[in-house]
Every structure is written in C-alpha cells, then in structure tokens.
Protein backbone atom coordinates (compact mmCIF):
# COMPACT_ATOMS: atom_id res chain seq x y z
CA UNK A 1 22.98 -7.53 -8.94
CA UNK A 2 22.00 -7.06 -5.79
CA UNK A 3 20.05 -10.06 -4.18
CA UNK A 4 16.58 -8.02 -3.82
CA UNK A 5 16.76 -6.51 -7.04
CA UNK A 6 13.56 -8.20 -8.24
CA UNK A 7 11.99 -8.21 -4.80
CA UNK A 8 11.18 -5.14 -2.07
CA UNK A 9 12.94 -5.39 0.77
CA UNK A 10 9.63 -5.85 2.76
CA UNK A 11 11.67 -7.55 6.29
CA UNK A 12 12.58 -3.39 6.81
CA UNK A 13 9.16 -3.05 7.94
CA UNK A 14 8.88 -5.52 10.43
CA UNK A 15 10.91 -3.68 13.49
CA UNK A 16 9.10 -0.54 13.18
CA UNK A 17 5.09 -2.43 12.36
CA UNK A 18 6.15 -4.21 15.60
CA UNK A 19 6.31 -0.70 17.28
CA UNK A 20 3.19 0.90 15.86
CA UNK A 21 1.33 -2.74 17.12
CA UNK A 22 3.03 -2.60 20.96
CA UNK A 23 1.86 1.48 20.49
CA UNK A 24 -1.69 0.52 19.10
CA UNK A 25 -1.92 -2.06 21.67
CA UNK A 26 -1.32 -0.21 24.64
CA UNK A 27 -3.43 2.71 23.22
CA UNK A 28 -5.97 0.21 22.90
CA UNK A 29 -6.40 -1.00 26.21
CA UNK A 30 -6.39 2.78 27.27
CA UNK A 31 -9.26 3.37 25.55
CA UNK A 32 -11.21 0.29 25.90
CA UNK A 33 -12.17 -0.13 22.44
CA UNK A 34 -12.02 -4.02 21.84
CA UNK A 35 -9.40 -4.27 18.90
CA UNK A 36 -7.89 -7.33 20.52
CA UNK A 37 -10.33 -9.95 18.74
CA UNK A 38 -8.11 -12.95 16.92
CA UNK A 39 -5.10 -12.55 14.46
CA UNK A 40 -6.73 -9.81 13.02
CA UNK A 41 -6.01 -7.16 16.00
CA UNK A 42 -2.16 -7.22 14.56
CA UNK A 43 -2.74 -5.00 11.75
CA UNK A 44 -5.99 -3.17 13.88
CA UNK A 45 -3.45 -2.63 16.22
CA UNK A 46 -0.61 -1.39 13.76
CA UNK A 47 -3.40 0.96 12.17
CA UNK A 48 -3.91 2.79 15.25
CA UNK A 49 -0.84 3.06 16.09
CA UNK A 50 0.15 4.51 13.11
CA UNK A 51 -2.62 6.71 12.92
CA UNK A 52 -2.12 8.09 16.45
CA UNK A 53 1.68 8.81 16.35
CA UNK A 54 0.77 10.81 12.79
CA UNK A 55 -2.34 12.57 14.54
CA UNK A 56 0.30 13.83 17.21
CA UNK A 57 2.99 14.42 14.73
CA UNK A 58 0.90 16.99 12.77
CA UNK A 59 0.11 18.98 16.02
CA UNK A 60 -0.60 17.86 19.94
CA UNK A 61 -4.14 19.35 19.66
CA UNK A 62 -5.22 17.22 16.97
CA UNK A 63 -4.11 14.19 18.51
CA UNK A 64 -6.07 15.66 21.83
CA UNK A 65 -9.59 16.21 19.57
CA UNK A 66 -9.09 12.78 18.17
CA UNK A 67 -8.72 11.39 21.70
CA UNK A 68 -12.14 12.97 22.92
CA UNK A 69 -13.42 11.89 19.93
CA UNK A 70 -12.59 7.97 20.54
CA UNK A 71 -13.48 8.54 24.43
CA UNK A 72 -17.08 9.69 22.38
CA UNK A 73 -16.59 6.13 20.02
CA UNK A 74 -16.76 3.88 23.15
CA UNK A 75 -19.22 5.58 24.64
CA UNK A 76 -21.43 5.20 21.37
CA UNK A 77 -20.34 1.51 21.00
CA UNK A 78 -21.40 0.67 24.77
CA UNK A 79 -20.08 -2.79 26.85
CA UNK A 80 -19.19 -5.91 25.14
CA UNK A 81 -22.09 -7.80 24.78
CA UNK A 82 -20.15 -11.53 25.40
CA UNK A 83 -17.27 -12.45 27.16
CA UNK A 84 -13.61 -11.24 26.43
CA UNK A 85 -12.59 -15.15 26.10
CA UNK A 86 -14.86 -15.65 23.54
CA UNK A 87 -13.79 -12.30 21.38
CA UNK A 88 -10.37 -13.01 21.67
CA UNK A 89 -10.13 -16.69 21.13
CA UNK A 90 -12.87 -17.82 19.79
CA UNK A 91 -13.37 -20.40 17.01
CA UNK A 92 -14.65 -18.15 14.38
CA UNK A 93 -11.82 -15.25 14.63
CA UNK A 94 -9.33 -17.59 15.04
CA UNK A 95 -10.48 -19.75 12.36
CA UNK A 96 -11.52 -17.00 9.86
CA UNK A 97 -7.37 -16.10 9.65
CA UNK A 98 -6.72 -19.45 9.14
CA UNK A 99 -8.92 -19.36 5.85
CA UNK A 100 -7.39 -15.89 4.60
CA UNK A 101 -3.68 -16.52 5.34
CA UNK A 102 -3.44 -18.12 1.96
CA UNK A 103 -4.77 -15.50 0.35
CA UNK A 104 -2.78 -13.04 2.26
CA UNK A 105 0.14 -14.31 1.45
CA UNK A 106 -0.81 -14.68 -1.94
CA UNK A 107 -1.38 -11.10 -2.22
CA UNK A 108 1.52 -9.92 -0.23
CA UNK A 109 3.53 -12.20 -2.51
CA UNK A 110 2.32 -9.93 -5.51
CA UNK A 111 2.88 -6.37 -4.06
CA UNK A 112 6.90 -7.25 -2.72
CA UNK A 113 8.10 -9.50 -5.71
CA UNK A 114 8.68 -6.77 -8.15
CA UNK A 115 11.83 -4.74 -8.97
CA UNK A 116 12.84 -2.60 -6.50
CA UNK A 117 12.66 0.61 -7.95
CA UNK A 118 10.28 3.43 -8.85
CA UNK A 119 7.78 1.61 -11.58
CA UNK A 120 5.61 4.54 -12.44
CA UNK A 121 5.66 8.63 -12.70
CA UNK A 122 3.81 9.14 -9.84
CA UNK A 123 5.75 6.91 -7.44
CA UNK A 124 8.83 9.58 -7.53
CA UNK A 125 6.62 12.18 -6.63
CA UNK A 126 5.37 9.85 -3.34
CA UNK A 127 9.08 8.17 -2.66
CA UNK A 128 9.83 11.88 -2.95
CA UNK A 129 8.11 13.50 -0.14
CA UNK A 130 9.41 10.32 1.90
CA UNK A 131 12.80 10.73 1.22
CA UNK A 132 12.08 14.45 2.96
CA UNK A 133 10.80 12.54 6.31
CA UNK A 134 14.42 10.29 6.38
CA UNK A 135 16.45 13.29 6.80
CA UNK A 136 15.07 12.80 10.60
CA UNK A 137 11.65 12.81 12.31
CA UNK A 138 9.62 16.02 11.54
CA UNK A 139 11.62 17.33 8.46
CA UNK A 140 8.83 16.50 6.02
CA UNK A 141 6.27 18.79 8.03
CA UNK A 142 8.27 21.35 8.30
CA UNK A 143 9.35 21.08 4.80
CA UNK A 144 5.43 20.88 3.95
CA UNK A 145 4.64 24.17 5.97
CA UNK A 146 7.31 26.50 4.23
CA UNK A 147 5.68 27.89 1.46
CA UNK A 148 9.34 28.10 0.31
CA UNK A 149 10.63 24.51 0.55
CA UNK A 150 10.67 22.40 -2.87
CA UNK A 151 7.96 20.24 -1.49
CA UNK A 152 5.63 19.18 -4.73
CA UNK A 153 2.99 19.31 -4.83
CA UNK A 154 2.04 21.60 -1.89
CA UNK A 155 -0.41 20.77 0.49
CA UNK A 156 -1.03 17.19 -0.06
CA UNK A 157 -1.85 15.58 3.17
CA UNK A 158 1.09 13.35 4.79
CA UNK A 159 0.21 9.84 6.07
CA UNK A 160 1.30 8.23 3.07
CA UNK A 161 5.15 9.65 2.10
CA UNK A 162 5.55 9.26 5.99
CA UNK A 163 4.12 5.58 6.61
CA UNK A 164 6.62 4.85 3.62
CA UNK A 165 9.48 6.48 5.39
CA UNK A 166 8.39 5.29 8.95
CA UNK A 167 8.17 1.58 7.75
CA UNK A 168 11.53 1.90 5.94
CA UNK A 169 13.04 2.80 8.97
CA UNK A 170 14.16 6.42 7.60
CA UNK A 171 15.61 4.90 4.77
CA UNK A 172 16.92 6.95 1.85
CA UNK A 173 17.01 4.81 -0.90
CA UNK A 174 14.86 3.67 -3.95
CA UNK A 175 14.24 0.18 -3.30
CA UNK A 176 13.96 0.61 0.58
CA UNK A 177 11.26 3.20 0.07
CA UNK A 178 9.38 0.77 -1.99
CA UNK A 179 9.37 -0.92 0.80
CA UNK A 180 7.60 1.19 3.17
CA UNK A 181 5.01 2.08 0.24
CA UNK A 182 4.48 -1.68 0.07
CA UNK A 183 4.51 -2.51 3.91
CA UNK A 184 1.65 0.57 4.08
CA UNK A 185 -0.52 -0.92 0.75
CA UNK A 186 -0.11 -4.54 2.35
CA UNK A 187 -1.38 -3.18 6.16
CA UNK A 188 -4.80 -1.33 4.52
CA UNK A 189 -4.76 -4.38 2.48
CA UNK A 190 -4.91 -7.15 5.53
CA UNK A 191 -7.45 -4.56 7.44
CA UNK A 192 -10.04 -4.80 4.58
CA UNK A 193 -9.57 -8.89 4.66
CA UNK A 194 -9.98 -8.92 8.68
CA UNK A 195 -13.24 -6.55 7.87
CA UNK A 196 -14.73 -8.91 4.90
CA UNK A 197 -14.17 -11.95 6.85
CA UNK A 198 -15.78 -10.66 10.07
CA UNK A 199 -19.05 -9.56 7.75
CA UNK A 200 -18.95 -13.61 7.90
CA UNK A 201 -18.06 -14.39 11.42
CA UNK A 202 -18.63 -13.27 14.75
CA UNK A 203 -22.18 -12.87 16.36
CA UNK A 204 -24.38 -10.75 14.51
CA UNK A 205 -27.58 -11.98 14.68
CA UNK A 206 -29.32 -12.66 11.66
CA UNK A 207 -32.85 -10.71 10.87
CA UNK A 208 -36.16 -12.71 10.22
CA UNK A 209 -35.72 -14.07 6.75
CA UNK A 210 -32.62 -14.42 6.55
CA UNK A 211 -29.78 -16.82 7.57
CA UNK A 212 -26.46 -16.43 8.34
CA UNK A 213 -24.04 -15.22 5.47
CA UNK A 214 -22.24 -18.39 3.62
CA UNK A 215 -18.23 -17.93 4.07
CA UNK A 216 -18.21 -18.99 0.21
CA UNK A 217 -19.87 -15.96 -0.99
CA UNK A 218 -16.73 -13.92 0.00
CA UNK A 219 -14.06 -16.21 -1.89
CA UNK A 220 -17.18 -15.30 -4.98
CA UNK A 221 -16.84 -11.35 -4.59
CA UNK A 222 -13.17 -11.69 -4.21
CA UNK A 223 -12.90 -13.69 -7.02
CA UNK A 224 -13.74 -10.58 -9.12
CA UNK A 225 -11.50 -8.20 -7.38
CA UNK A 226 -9.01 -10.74 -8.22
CA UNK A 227 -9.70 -11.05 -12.09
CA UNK A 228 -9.94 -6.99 -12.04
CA UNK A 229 -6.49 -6.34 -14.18
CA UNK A 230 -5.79 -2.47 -12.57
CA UNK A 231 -6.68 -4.11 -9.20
CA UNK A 232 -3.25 -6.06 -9.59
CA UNK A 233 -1.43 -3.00 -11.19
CA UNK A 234 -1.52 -0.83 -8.54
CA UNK A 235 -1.27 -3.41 -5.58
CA UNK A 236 2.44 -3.20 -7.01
CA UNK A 237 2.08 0.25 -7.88
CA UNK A 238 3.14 2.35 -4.26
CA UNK A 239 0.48 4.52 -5.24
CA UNK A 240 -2.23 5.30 -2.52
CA UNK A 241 -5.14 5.07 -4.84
CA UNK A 242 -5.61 1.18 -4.03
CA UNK A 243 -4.89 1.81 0.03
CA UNK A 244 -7.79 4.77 -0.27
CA UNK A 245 -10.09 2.30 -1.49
CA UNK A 246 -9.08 -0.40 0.98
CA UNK A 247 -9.41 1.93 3.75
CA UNK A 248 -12.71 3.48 2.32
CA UNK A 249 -14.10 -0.53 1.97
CA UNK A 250 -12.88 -1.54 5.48
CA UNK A 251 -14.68 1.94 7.23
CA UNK A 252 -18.00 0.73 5.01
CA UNK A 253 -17.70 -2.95 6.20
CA UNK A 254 -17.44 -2.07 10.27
CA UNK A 255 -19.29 0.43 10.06
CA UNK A 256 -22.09 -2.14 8.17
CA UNK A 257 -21.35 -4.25 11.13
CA UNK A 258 -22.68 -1.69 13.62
CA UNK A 259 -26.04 -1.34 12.11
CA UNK A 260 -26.18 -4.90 11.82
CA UNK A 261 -25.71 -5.10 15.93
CA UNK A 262 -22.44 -7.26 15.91
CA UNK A 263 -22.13 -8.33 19.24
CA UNK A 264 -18.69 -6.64 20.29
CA UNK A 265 -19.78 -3.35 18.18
CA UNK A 266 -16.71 -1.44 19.79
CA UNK A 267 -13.95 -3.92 17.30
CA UNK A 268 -16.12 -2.65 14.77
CA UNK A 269 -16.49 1.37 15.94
CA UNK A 270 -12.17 0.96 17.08
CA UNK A 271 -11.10 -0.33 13.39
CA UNK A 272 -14.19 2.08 11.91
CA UNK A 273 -12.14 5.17 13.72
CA UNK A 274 -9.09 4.49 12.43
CA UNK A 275 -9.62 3.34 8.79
CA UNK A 276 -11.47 7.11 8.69
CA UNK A 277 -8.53 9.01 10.21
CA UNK A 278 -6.11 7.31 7.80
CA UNK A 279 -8.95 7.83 4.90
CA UNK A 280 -8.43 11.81 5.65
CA UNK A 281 -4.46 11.53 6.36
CA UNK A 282 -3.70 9.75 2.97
CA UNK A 283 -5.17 12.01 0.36
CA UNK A 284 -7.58 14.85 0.28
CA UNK A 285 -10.40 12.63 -1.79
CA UNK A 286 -10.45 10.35 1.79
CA UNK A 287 -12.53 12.84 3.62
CA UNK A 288 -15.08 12.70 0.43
CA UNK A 289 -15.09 8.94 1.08
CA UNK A 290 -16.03 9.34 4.66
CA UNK A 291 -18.63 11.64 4.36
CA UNK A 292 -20.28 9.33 1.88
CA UNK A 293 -19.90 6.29 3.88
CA UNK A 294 -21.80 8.30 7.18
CA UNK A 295 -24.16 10.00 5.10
CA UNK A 296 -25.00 6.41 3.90
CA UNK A 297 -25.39 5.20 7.56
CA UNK A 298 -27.74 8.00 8.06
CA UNK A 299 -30.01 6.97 4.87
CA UNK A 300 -29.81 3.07 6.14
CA UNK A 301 -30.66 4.15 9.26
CA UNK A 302 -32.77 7.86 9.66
CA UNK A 303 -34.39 7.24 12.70
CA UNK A 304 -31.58 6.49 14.79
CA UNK A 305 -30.78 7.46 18.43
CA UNK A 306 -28.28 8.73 20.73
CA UNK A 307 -25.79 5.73 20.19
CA UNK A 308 -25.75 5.23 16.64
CA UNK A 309 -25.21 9.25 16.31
CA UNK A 310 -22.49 9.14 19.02
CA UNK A 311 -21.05 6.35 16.58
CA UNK A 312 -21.34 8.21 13.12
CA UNK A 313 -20.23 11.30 14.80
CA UNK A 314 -16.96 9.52 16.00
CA UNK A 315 -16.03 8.75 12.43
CA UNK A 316 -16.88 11.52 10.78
CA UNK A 317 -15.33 14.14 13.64
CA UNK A 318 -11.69 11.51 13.77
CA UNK A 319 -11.61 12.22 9.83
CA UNK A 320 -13.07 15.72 9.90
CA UNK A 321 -10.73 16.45 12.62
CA UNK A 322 -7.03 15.32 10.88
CA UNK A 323 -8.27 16.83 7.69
CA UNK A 324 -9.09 20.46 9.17
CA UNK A 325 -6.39 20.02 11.25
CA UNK A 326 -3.85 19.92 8.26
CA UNK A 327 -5.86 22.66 6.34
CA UNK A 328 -5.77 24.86 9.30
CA UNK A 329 -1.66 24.32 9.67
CA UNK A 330 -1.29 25.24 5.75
CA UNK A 331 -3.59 28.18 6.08
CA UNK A 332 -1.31 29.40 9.65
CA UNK A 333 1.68 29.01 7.34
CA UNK A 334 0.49 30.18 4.04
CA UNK A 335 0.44 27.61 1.62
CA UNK A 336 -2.02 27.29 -0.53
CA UNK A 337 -3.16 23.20 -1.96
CA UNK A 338 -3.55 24.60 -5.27
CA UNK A 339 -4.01 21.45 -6.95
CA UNK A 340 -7.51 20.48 -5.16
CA UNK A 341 -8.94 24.09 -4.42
CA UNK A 342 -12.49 24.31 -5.03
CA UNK A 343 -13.27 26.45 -8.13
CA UNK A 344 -16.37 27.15 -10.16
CA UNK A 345 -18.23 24.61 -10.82
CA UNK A 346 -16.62 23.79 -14.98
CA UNK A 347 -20.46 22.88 -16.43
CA UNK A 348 -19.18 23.27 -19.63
CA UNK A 349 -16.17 20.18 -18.93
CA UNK A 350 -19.79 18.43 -18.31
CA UNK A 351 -20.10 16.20 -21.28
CA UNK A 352 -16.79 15.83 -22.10
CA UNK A 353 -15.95 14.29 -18.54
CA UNK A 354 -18.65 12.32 -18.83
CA UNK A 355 -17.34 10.93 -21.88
CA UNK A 356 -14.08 10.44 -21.14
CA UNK A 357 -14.90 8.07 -17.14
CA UNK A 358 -17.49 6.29 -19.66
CA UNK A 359 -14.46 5.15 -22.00
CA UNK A 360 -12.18 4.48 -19.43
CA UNK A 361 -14.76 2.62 -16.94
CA UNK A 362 -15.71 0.33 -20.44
CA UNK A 363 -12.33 -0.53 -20.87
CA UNK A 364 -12.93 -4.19 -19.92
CA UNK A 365 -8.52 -4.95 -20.56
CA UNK A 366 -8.03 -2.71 -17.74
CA UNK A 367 -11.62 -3.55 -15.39
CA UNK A 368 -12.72 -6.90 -16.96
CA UNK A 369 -16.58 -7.33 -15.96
CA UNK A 370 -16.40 -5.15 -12.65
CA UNK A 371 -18.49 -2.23 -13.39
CA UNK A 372 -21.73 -3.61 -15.17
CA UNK A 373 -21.69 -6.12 -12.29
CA UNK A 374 -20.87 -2.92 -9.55
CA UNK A 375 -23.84 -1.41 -11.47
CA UNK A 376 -26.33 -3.94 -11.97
CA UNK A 377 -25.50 -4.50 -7.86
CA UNK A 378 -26.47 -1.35 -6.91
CA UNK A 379 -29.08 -1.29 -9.04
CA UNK A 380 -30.71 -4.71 -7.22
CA UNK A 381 -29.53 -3.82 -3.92
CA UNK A 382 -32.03 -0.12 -4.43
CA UNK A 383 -34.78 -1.42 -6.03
CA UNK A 384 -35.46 -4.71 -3.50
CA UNK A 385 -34.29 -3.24 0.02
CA UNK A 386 -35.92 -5.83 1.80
CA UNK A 387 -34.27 -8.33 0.42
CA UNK A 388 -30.52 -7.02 1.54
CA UNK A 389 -29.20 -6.43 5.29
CA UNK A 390 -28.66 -2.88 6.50
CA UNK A 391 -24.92 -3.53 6.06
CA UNK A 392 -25.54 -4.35 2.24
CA UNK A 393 -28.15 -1.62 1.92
CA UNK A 394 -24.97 1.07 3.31
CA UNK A 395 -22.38 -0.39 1.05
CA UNK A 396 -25.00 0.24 -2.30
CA UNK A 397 -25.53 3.69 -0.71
CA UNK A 398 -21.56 4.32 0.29
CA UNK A 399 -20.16 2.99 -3.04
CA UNK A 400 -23.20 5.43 -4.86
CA UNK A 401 -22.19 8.32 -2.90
CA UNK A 402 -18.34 8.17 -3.08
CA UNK A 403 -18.88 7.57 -6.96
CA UNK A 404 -20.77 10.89 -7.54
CA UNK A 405 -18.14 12.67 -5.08
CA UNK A 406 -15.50 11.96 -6.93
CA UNK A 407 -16.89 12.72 -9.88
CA UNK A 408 -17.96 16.16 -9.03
CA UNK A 409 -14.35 16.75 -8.34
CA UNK A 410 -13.79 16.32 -11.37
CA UNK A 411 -16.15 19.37 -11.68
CA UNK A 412 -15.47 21.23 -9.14
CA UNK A 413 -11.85 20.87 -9.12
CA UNK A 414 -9.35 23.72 -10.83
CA UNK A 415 -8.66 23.09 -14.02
CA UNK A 416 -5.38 21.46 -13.50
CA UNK A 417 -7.49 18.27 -12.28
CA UNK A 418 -9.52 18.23 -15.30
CA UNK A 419 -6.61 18.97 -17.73
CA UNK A 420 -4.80 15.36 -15.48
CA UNK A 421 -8.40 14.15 -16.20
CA UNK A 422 -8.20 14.82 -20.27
CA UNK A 423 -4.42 13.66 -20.39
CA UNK A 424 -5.79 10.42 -19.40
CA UNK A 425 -3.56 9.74 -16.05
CA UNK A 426 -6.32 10.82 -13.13
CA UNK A 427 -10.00 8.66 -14.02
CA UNK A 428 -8.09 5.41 -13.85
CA UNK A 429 -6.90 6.26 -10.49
CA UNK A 430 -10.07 7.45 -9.11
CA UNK A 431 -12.02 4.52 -9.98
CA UNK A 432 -8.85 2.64 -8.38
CA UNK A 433 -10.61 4.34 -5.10
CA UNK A 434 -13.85 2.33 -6.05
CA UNK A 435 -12.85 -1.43 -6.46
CA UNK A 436 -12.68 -2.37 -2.51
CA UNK A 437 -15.91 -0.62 -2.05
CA UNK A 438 -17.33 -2.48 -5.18
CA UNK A 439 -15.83 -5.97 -3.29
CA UNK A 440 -17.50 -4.68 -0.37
CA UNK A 441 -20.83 -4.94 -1.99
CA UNK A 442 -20.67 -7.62 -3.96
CA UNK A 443 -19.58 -9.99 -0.81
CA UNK A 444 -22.41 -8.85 1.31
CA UNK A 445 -25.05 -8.87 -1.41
CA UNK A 446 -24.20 -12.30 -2.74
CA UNK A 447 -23.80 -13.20 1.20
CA UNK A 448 -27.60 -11.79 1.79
CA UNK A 449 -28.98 -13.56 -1.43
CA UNK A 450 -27.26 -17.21 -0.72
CA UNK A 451 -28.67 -16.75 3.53
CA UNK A 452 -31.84 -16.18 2.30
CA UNK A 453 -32.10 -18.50 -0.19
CA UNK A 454 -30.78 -20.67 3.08
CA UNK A 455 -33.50 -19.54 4.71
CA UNK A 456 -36.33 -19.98 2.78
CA UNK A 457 -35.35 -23.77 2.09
CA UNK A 458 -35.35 -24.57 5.97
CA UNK A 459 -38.78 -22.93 6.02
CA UNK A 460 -39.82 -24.55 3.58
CA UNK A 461 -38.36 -27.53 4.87
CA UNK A 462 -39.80 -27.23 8.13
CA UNK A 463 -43.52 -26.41 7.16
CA UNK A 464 -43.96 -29.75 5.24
C-alpha cells in the first residue's frame, strides 16, 4: 500500500501555490490594491494569482478588460485611510490568524485525510477534464473549444479541472489530482475564514447603537456550519459546489465590509474582485451568485454615489467579463453548453420542484438545524433593519437572492437539469452553494445582536 493511500498528497501543491502567491503578490503591488494585510494576504495573494494567469489563459483580451476593470476597483476603493504599518502588522490581523489556525488546520486536516482516489460520480467527470490540462499547458482549452474533442460535458467553464491540474503540478494520476481538487477547496476555504474574521477585526467604525462585533459570535455561526453533516461531505468531496459557496460567502463578506466603511476598503474591493472572477470561472451558477450579491449592495445601499458604483461595477464587470468571455470563445468555435441553456420557462415542473428542494432542504441527517435557523435569520434580519449593520442587511438580501436564482434554474434550465433535479443528485448540491452564505449571515447577525446588546448596557450603564 502505498504510504498516502488514506491521505491526498496535499505537499504537491505547495511549489506551484508558492508561484500563484509570488504572481499575486507582484500583481498586487502593480495595482495598488492593499491585499498585503496579515497572514491572510497568502491565500488573497494565491487567489489572484490564480485568477489572473486563468483570465489570460482563456484569451489576452480578457485578462486586458479585467485589468481596466481592477484599475476602475482602486479607483472606487480610494487611498488607505491609516498607515501601511498598521494594515500589515497590526495586532488585530496578526492576531485574528492566530485564533483561526486551529481551525484551519482542523479543517484542512478533514479535506486531505481521505483515500486518495475518486470518492464520488461526479469527481471523474472533474479529475477528468484535469487530466486533459496535464497533457501540457493549454490542452484542456483547446480540447474545450473543438466541438469534436471528447470533452464532457461541453462548455462548462474551466477554473476548477485546471486549478486541480495546476496545483498537482500537471499530474496524471488519481490520487495526485485529488490533490489539486483539495489544495483549490482548502484555498476558497482559508479566503472565506480571512473574510469572517476581518467582519471582526480591523477598523470599521461602529454606527450609533451599536458596538463593536464580539469575536465569539463567529466561533457561534461556525459552530453550525460545523454540525451541518453535507458541509463535511463535500469538503472531502473535490466537488466545486462547497468552493462556489465559499467564494460566493467571501465576495458577500468584503463586499459587506465596504458599505460598512472598513478603513483600508481596497483589501476588501482586491479580495471582493477576485472571489467574483473565480465565482464566474468555476461554474456557470457563479455569475448568478454575483449578480445577487451586487444587486443586494444596491438594495442596502440605493442612494449611493460615484464610489460605491465604481466599486459594484468592478465586481460585477471582473465576473461579467470571464463569464462572457468564455461564452463568446464557445460561440467563435461552435459549441454549444447544452446542459445550462436557457429554455422555456417549465411552469408545469412548478410544484413538483418545489416539492422535491422542500424534502431535501428538511432532511435534517443531511442539514441538521441549518435551514429553519437560515430562515428564521432572514426573516429577523428583514423585518427589524435597524437593528442589523448594512453588512448583515446585504448578506439577508445576497443569501435571499442567490436562493431564488438558483431555484429558477431549476425552471428555467433544459430539461436535463430538472430530470438531474428529479433523480435526486442536483438540489443537494445547489443548496451546497448556500451554506457559506448562510455562515455569512448568521456570524454577522449574531455579531450585530451581541454589539448591541453591548451597547445598550454601557448606555445604560453610563446614564445612571
């Protein structure tokens, strides 16, 4: 047996995440977006460079629109606010990683101690397409463009199979492949930890009424993530449900952080940027999420000006931008995504549907207690806006919106989708998408309730 046979070979993926960091870093300090904040700029840093070396390995344009489109992120995101010392090495960033590393390596310990093969139906198809990419750089997008290759399914977008070929150093084997799935589910997985535990830290000022956010109220939302049953299924699963809804929570979370006037807003705009563009690169759903996440901006905040548009516009356009960009290479090379195609809308599938994301969403062996909470969250978070910070008030109206997208893709999708939806294999995976965004929530929510609880007891204390 060989001596990994019950654990990924994860160490494959340290030479080349060094790369994409030394890449992300120098990109970084072209662009002057402040990444470099604490511990946490290693996987920020990894992220974008990952995300820009796939941007220019789908075409050259797309990575040139996505650099006019950053150039347009730091202009919305303005100077730092305090000085560079104090984001890089100050107390709270340093000292926020310090609290997470246990549960980082916790987690990681989870996703790369399991056997070293394929574990479910799906992963083949994934560990398929990557195998493609390790015949050399470029052979899975040219492979991807022929309408004639044996590429399945056609027209999936790419990040994914290529992150888990890139991080396994080209690698054609099984267990090596895992690898690079793992090494790509553990990166979107530290980026929405550096995001939760920020929503805690850093300089954001609090508004009247309320104090600042209690760092125990995030070990309380994660908590439930952590007794969510599926949540630990596919953190082992090298599927890219779980990483969609990482990157999805992470893009609500800085992008929370902006309305809430964080005082280096660009960390928050940089990481914002490229959680989107990896949202659109992973799966064809991750555009839905980012529209829903913006549009939820928007309704936080209607009356905004120049800045916060110039912000909202760079994360939308990064996303819009890689996923037209794809579409528009398929459609020059005639193939045809018949798998998500927009159809008619199936009114009839209506009740059934609903019906079928009721059962599985009760299922409380596979979710435990997270949806009536999610629910009943949303629900609070609506009705008694005052009482929640803008950031909380766009992670109710994100988590709302990427819900009903998804579900109307159910609709709206060919009848393919609907007949994966039926089988059973497809709603599990989509509500996957919505536990990180449900986290989201619940951390800032039970944050904003415990500061202003905080709050009113030191008025209180101070009046008498």
């Amino acid at each position: 047996m060989r001596p990994y046979a019950l654990m990924v070979p994860i160490w494959l993926a340290l030479a080349p995440a060094l790369v994409f960091a030394a890449l992300g870093a120098g990109l970084e300090r072209l662009s002057g977006l402040g990444l470099a904040a604490g511990w946490g700029r290693w996987p920020r840093w990894t992220a974008c460079g990952l995300t820009a070396v796939f941007a220019a390995y789908m075409h050259p344009a797309i990575a040139l629109l996505v650099a006019g489109l950053v150039f347009a992120a730091r202009r919305g995101a303005g100077g730092p606010t305090t000085p560079r010392a104090l984001v890089v090495g100050s107390r709270d960033t340093d000292g926020k990683w310090s609290a997470l590393v246990p549960v980082a390596i916790a987690l990681a310990a989870v996703a790369v101690l399991r056997p070293a093969v394929p574990m479910y139906w799906d992963t083949f198809v994934w560990l398929g397409k990557a195998r493609i990419e390790s015949e050399g750089l470029g052979a899975l997008r040219t492979a991807a463009i022929d309408p004639t290759a044996d590429v399945i399914p056609h027209g999936y977008p790419l990040l994914w199979p290529l992150a888990a070929s890139w991080f396994s150093m080209f690698a054609k084997d099984a267990a090596s492949l895992v690898a690079g799935a793992a090494a790509t589910t553990l990166l979107a997985l530290l980026l929405f930890l550096d995001a939760a535990a920020d929503a805690f830290e850093g300089g954001e000022r609090p508004p009247s009424g309320f104090d600042r956010r209690p760092r125990w109220a995030l070990g309380g939302a994660m908590a439930l993530l952590l007794v969510t049953p599926m949540f630990w299924v596919h953190l082992r699963s090298a599927y890219a449900d779980l990483p969609v809804g990482l990157l999805a929570a992470t893009c609500t979370l800085r992008l929370g952080r902006c309305l809430e006037g964080a005082e280096d807003v660009r960390r928050d705009l940089g990481a914002a940027v490229v959680a989107a563009m990896a949202l659109a690169g992973t799966k064809d759903e991750g555009i839905g999420h980012v529209v829903a996440i913006v549009l939820a901006a928007v309704a936080v905040q209607p009356k905004a000006g120049r800045r916060e548009a110039l912000q909202w516009l760079a994360v939308l356009g990064s996303a819009a931008v890689v996923f037209l960009g794809w579409r528009a290479l398929l459609q020059a090379h005639h193939v045809l995504n018949t798998d998500h195609e927009l159809s008619a809308p199936a009114f009839e599938a209506f009740g059934s549907i609903g019906q079928i994301v009721a059962a599985s969403a009760g299922d409380t062996r596979t979710w435990g207690a997270l949806w009536p909470v999610a629910g009943a969250a949303v629900v609070a978070v609506l009705a008694r806006r005052a009482s929640f910070r803008p950031a909380t008030r766009l992670a109710a109206f994100a988590l709302l919106g990427e819900a009903t997208l998804l579900g109307s893709a159910l609709i709206l999708g060919p009848d393919r989708v609907r007949a994966f939806a039926f089988a059973g294999t497809l709603v599990n995976r989509l509500l996957v998408q919505l536990v990180p965004p449900t986290g989201a929530l619940l951390l800032l929510g039970l944050g904003d309730a415990a500061s202003r609880a905080a709050a009113r007891r030191l008025s209180d204390a101070q009046s008498s």
